[in-house]
Each structure stands twice: as structure tokens, then as C-alpha cells.
Protein backbone atom coordinates (compact mmCIF):
# COMPACT_ATOMS: atom_id res chain seq x y z
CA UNK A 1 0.00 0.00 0.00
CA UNK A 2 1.44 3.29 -0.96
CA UNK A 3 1.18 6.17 1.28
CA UNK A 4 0.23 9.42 -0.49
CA UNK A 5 0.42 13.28 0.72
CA UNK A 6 0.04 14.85 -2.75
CA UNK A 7 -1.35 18.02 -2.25
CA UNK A 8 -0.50 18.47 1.77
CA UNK A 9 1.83 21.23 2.57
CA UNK A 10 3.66 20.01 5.86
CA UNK A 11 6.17 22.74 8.04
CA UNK A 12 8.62 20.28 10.52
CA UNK A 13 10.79 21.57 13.01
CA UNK A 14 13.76 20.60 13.70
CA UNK A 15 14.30 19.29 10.55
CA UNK A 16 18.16 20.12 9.95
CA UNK A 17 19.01 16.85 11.21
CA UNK A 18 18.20 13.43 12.76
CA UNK A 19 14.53 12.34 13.05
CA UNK A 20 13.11 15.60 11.78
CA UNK A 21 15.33 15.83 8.48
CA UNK A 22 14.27 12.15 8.11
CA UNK A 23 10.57 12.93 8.39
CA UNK A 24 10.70 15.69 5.94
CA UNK A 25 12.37 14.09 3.16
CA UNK A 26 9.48 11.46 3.89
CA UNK A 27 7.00 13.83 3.38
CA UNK A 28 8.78 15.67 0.39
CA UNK A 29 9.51 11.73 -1.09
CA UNK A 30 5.45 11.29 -0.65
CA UNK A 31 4.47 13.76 -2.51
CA UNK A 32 3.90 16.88 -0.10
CA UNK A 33 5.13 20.44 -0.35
CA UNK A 34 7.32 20.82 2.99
CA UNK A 35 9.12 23.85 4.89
CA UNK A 36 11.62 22.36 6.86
CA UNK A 37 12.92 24.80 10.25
CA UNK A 38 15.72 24.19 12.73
CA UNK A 39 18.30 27.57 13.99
CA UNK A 40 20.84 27.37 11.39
CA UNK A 41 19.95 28.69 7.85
CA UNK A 42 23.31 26.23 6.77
CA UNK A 43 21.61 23.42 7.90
CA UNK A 44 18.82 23.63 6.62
CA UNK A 45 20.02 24.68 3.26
CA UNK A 46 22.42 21.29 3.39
CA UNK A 47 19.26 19.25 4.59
CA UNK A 48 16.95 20.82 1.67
CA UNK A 49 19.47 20.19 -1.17
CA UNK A 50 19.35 16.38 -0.73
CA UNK A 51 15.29 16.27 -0.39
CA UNK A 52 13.49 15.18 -3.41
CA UNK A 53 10.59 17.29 -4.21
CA UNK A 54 9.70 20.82 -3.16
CA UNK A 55 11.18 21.77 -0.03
CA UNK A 56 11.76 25.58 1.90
CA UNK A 57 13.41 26.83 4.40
CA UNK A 58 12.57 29.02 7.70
CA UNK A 59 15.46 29.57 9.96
CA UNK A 60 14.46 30.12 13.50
CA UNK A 61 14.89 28.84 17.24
CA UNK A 62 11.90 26.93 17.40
CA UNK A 63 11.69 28.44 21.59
CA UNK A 64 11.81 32.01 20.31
CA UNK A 65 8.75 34.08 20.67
CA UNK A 66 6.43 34.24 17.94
CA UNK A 67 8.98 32.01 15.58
CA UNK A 68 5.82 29.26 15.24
CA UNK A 69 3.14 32.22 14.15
CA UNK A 70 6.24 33.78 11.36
CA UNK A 71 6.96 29.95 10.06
CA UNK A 72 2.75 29.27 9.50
CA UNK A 73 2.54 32.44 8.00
CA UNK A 74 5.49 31.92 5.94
CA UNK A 75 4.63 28.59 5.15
CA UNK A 76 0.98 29.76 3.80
CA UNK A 77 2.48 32.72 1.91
CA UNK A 78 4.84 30.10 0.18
CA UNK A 79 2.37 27.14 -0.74
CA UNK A 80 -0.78 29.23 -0.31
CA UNK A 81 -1.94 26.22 2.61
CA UNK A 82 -1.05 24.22 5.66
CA UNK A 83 -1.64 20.71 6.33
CA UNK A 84 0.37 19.27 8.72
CA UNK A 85 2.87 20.22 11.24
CA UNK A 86 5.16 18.22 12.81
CA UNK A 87 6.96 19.57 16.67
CA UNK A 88 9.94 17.65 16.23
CA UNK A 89 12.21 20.40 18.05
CA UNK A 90 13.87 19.53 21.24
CA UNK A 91 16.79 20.40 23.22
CA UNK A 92 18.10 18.33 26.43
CA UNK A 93 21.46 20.66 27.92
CA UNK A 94 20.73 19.24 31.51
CA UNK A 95 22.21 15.44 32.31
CA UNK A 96 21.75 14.68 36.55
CA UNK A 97 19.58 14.64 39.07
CA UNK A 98 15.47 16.08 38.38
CA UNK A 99 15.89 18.24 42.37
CA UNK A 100 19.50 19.32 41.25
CA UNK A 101 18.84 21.13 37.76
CA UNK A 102 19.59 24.89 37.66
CA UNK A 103 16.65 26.88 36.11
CA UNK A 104 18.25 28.23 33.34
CA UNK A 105 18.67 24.89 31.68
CA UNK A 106 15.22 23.79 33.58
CA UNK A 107 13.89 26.68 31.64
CA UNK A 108 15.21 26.24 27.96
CA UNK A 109 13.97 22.56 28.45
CA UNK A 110 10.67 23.75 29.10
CA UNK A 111 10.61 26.64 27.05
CA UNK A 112 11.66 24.24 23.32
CA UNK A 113 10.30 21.40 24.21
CA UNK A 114 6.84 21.80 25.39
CA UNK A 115 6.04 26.02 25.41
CA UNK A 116 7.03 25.65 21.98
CA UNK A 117 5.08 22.88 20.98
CA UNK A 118 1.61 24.67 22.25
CA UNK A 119 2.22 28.42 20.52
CA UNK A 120 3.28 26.53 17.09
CA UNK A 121 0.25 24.42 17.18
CA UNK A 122 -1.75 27.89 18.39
CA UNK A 123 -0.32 29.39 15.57
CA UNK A 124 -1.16 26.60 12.74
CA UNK A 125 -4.47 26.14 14.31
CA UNK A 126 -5.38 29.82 14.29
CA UNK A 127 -4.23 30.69 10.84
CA UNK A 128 -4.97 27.35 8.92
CA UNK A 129 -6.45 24.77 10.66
CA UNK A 130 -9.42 26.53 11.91
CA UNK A 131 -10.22 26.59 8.73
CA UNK A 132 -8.89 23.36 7.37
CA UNK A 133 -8.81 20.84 9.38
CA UNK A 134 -5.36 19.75 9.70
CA UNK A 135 -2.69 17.37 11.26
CA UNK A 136 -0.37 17.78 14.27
CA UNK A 137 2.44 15.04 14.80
CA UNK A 138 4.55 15.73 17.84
CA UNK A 139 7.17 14.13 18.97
CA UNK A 140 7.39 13.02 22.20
CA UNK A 141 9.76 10.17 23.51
CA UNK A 142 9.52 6.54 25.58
CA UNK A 143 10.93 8.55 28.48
CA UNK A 144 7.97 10.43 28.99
CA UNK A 145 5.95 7.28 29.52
CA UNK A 146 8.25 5.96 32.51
CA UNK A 147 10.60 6.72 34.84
CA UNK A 148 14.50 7.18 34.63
CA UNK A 149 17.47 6.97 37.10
CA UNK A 150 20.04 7.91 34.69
CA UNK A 151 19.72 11.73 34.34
CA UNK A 152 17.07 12.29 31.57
CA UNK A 153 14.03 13.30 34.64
CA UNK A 154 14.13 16.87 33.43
CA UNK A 155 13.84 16.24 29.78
CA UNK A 156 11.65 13.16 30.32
CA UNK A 157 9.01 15.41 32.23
CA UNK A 158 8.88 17.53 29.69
CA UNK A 159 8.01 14.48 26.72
CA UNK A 160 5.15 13.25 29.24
CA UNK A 161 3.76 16.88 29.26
CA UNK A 162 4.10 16.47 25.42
CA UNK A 163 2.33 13.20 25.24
CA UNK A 164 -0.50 14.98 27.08
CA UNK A 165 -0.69 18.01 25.34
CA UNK A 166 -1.29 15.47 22.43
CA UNK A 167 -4.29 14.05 23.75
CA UNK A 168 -5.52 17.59 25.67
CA UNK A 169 -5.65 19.40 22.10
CA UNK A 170 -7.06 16.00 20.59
CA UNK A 171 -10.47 16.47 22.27
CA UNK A 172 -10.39 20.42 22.06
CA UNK A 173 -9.65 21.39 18.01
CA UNK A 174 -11.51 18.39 16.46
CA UNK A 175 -11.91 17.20 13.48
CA UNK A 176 -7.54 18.19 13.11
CA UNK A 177 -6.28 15.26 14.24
CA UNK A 178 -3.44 15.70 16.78
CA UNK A 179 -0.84 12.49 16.95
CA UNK A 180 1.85 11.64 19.40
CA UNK A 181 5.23 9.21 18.67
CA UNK A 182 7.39 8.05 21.41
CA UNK A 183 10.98 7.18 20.01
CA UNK A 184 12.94 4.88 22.15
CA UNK A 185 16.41 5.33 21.43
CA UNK A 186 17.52 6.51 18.03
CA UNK A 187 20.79 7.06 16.21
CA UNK A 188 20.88 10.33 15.85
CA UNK A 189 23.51 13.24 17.21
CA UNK A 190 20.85 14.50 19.47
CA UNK A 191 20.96 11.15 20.99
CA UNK A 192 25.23 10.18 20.24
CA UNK A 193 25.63 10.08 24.30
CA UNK A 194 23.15 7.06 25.05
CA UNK A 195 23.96 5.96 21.65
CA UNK A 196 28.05 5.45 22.47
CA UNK A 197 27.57 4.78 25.70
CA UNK A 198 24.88 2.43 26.26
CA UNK A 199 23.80 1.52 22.37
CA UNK A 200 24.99 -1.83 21.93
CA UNK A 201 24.23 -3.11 25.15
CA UNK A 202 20.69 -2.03 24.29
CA UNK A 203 20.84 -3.46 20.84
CA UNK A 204 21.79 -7.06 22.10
CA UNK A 205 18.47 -6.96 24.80
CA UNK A 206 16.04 -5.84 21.84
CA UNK A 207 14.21 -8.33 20.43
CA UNK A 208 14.89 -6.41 16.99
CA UNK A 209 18.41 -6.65 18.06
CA UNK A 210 19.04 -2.78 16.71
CA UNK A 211 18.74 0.76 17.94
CA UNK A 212 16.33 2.69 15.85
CA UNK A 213 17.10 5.00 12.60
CA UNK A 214 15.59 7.85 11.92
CA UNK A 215 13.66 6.75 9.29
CA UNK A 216 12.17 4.30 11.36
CA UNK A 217 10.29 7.41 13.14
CA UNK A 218 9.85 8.75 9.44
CA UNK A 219 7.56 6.04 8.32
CA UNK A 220 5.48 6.07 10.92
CA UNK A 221 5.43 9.87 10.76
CA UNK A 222 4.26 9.45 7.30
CA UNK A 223 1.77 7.03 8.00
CA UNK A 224 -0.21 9.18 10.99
CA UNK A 225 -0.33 12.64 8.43
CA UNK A 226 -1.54 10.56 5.50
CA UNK A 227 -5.58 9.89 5.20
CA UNK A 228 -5.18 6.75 5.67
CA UNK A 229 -4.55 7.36 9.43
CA UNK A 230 -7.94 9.61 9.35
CA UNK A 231 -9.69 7.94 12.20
CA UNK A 232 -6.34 7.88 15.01
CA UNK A 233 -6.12 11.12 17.14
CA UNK A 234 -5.29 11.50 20.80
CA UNK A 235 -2.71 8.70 21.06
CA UNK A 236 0.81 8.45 21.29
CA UNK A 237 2.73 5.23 19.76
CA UNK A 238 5.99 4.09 20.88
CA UNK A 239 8.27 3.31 18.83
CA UNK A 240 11.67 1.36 20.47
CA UNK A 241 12.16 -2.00 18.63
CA UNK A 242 10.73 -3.95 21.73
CA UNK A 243 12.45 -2.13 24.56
CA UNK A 244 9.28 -2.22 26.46
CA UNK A 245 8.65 -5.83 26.37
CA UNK A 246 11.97 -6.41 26.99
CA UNK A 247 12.41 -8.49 30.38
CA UNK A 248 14.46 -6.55 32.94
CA UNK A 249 17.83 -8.05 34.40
């Protein structure tokens, strides 16, 4: 079965790199028109030039006031529509203890990767979606669903806020349909800490018996915008190879 978004315009944050450059090209590869954002206008412009199809750019921190309301509006004025939007943004600089963070890095957790989240999907729901009814795919992570001893608390708490935002703006902007994934751990740069440290030893427990790629969170991505996901909303679906059915030791 093919999985089509000819026509859809889609905006994706984050998108320079790892799961959300992954996700884009997807979405360019299926057919959509997409404007891809992350901080760095290089980035992006290296990301862009190896996605089939027709792809923008919108440089912008993603936590920066108004930056979600200036990348809908420059997303309509560049494909005249918006149909999906994808909070892939995130930023974890705090590694220890949940009592023992200092607020400034409690605060830029917060502020990209959940105050972010809400204004952008304000901002698409206010100036398209209200009157389209759209998609929203954020992207949340398997920490936010349990508990951690190893110094992700912080960030985690933030991704369970996400995965209930998800399901809070679900029931309240019907008929858009507002989707949740939960990575487990993927080989990206974001992740390169867990992924040199701890990565193989994971590997060998999954039943999969590999860490994720990033276009493992791509297909699925493309799946829950397409209409053939039109009847799932509110949820959130994990994504981690079996690491949650794998037996602890």
C-alpha cells in the first residue's frame, strides 16, 4: 500500500538533522510540499538540497517568541496552505539529578520542548487549521511514559507533558487530528551520548536486536499525516524496537 500526501503542505521543526530531516524528506519523497525549520539557515540549506521534491526553508529557534506564528505564515504565503505540522524540536542541555537542575537549563527545556510545541500548534491552528482541518504530529519520547534513574528526569518530564498536550488538544480542536510518537532510542547526534555509551548493550536486549534510525520514526510519521490514518487522534505510539517488552535483568 502506498502512502500518499500529494497536495499536503507540511512545516517540521527541527528538521536540519536526525529524526526531523528524516521525516521531511518522507513527506517531500510522498508527494507533499514541505518547509523544513531548525536555527541554522546552513543546515537547513544542506538538509533541503538532498530532499526530493519541493522543499523551503525558515530559519528560526523553534523556543523564540512568535517564531511558530512567522513559520505558519510563511509557510501559507509560500504554498498558499497548511496541512500538517510536525513539533519535532527539542533540546536536552541538563544530564543529573530532576531536584539538582539549575533553572536556566530547567527553563530552555521547558521553554523548546513543550512552550514551543503549544504556541506553534496555536499558531497553525489559528491561521490554517481553523479553517482546514489539519494534522499535528509531535514528537514526544519513551521517556515520557516511565521513569528514569540515569539523568534524563528533566527532559523526560517535559516528553510526558508532550504526550499529554497530544491528547488535551485532541479532544479540544476536532476534526484536526493531533498524533503523538514516542521514540525509544535513536541514532541520531541528538541522541550520540546514550547511543556510544549504552547503544549496543541495548541493541543485544532488543528483540529487533538494533537501535532505531531515523527513518524508522519517518515512516510512521508518514503514516499518521496521511488519510489513511484519518480515524487515530489522541494517542501516542511508541516506537523502540521492543524495549518495552523487553524483560528486565
Amino acid at each position: 500500500m502506498e502512502i500518499s500526501l500529494d497536495g499536503k503542505v507540511a512545516l517540521v521543526t527541527g528538521a536540519s538533522r536526525g529524526i526531523g530531516r528524516a521525516i521531511a524528506a518522507s513527506y517531500a519523497a510522498a508527494g507533499a510540499k514541505v518547509m523544513i525549520n531548525s536555527r541554522k539557515q546552513e543546515g537547513l540549506e544542506a538538509a533541503a538540497a538532498e530532499m526530493d521534491g519541493e522543499v523551503e526553508i525558515f530559519a528560526a529557534n523553534s523556543g523564540d517568541e512568535g517564531a511558530g506564528e512567522r513559520a505558519v505564515q510563511a509557510t501559507l504565503e509560500r504554498f498558499g496552505r497548511l496541512d500538517i505540522l510536525v513539533n519535532n524540536a527539542a533540546t536536552n542541555p541538563y544530564y543529573g539529578p530532576t531536584l539538582e537542575v539549575d533553572k536556566p537549563r530547567y527553563d530552555k527545556t521547558m521553554q523548546v520542548n513543550l512552550e514551543a510545541p503549544v504556541f506553534w500548534c496555536e499558531a497553525a491552528h489559528r491561521l490554517a487549521f481553523s479553517q482546514e482541518p489539519g494534522v499535528i504530529v509531535n514528537v514526544a519520547s519513551v521517556g515520557g511514559m516511565r521513569t528514569d534513574g540515569g539523568g534524563l528526569g528533566v527532559y523526560n518530564v517535559t516528553k510526558a507533558a508532550l504526550i499529554h498536550l497530544t491528547r488535551q488538544l485532541a479532544s479540544e480542536i476536532g476534526p484536526t487530528r493531533v498524533v503523538g510518537i514516542a521514540p525509544g532510542l535513536v541514532e541520531t547526534d541528538f541522541a550520540a551520548y546514550l547511543v556510544d555509551n549504552f547503544g549496543e548493550q541495548l541493541a543485544a536486549r532488543l528483540p529487533t536486536q538494533r537501535l532505531g534510525d531515523p527513518q524508522d520514526i519517518a515512516n510512521l510519521a508518514t503514516f499518521l499525516a496521511s488519510d489513511l490514518a484519518s480515524w487515530i487522534t489522541g494517542d501516542t505510539y511508541v516506537i523502540d524496537g521492543g524495549a518495552g517488552v523487553t524483560p528486565s535483568r
